[in-house]
Protein backbone atom coordinates (compact mmCIF):
# COMPACT_ATOMS: atom_id res chain seq x y z
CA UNK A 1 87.63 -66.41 4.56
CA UNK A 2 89.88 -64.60 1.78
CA UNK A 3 92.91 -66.23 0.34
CA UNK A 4 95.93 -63.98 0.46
CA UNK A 5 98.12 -63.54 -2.41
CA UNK A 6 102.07 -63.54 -1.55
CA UNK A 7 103.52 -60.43 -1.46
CA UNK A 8 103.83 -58.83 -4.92
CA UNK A 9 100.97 -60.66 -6.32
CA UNK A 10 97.87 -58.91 -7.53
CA UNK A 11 98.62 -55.38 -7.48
CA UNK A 12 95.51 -54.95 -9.54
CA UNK A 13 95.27 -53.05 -13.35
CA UNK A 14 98.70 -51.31 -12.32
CA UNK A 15 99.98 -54.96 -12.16
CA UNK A 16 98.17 -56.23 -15.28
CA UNK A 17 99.25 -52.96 -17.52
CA UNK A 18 103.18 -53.62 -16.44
CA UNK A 19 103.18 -57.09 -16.86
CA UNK A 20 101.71 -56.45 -20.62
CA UNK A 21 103.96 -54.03 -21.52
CA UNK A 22 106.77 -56.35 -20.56
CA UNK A 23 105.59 -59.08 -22.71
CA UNK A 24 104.44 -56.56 -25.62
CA UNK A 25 108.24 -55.42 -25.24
CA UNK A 26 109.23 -59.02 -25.05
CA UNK A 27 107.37 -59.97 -28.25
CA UNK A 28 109.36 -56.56 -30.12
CA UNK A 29 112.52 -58.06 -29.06
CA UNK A 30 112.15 -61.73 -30.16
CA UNK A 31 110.50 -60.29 -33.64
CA UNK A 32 113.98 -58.05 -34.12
CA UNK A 33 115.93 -60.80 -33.06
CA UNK A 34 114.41 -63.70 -35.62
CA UNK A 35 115.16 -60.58 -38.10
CA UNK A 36 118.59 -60.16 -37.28
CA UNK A 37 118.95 -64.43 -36.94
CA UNK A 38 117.53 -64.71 -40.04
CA UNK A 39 120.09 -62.58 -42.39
CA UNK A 40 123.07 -64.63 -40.30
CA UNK A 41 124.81 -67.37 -42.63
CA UNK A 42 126.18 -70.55 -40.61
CA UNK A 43 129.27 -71.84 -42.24
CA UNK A 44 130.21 -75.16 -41.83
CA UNK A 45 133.59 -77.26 -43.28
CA UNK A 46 133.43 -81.45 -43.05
CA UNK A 47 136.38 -83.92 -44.11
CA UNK A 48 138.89 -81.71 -44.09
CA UNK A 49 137.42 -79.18 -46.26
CA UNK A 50 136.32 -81.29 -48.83
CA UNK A 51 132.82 -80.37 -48.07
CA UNK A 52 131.74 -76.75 -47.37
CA UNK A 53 128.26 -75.88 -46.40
CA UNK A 54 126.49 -72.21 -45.81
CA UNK A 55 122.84 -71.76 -44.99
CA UNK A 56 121.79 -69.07 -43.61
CA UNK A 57 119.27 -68.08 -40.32
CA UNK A 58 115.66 -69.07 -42.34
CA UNK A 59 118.33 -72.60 -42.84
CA UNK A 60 118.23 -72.45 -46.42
CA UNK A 61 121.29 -73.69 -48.50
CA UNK A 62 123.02 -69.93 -49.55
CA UNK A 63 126.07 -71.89 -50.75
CA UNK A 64 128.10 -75.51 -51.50
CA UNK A 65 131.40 -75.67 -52.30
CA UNK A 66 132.76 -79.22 -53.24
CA UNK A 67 136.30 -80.08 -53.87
CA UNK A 68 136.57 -81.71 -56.87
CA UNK A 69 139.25 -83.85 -55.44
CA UNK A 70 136.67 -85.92 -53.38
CA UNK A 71 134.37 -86.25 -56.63
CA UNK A 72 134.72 -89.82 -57.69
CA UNK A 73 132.41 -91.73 -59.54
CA UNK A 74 133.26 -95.03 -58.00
CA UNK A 75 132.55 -93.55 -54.46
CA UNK A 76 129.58 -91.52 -55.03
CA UNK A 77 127.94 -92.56 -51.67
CA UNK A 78 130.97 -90.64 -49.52
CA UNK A 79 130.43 -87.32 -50.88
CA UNK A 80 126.64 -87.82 -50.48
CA UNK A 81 127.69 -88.16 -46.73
CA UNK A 82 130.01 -85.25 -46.88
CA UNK A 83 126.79 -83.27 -47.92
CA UNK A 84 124.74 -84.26 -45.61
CA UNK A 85 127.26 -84.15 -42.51
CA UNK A 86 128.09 -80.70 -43.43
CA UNK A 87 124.06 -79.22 -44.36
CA UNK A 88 122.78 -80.85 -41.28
CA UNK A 89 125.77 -79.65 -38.94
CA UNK A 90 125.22 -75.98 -40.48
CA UNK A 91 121.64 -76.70 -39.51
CA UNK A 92 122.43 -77.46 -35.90
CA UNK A 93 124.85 -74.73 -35.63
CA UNK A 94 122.16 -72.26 -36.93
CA UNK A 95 119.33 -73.42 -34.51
CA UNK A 96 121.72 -73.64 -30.96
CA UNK A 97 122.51 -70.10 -32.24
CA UNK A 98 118.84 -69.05 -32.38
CA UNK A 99 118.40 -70.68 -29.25
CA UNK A 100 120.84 -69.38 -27.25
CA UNK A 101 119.50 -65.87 -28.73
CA UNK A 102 116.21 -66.21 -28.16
CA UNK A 103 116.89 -67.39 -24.24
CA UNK A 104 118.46 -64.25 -23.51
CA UNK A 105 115.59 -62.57 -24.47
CA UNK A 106 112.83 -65.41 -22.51
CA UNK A 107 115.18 -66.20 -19.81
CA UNK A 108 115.16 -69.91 -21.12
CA UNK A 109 110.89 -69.39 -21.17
CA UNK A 110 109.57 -72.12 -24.00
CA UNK A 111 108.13 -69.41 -26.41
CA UNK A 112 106.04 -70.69 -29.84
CA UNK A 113 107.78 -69.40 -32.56
C-alpha cells in the first residue's frame, strides 16, 4: 500500500527547484537586510537626558554623551548606572528592531544568524 501525500505535497523536482529558489531568495533578503540593520544607529536618552547612548546595528558604542551636571565624584556609582541603563536599553532597542525585520522576511521562522 502507498502513502498519499496531501494535496500540494510532492510535486516532484518542479517542487524541489521552487521551494529552493524561495529560500535562495529568502537567504538574499535576510543578507540585505542585516546590511541595511547594521549601518542603523539606536539612540537612546536615560535620567532625563543626563545619559545619552548611540550604538549602532553591529551594537557597538558609535557615541556617549554625558552631562556634566550628573558627574559627581561623591556619586560615582549613579552615573555608572546611567551608562549602563542607557547602553543596554540601546542594545534592546537595536535587537527588537532586527527582530521585527528579520520576521517579515521568515514569517516569524527561527533562522541561525
Amino acid at each position: 500500500m502507498k502513502a498519499r501525500l496531501p494535496q500540494g505535497m510532492g510535486g516532484g523536482p518542479q517542487n524541489m527547484q521552487a521551494m529552493l529558489k524561495q529560500a535562495q531568495k529568502m537567504q538574499e533578503d535576510m543578507a540585505a537586510l542585516t546590511e541595511e540593520l547594521e549601518a542603523k544607529n539606536y539612540e537612546v536618552t536615560v535620567g532625563g537626558g543626563a545619559v545619552k547612548a548611540v550604538i549602532n546595528g553591529k551594537k557597538e558604542i558609535v557615541a556617549l554623551d554625558i552631562k556634566p551636571e550628573v558627574v559627581d565624584a561623591e556619586d560615582v556609582e549613579m552615573l555608572q548606572d546611567l551608562i549602563i541603563s542607557a547602553v543596554n536599553e540601546a542594545i534592546r532597542k537595536a535587537e527588537t528592531d532586527s527582530e521585527t525585520e528579520m520576521n517579515k522576511i521568515t514569517g516569524g521562522m527561527k533562522m541561525p544568524f
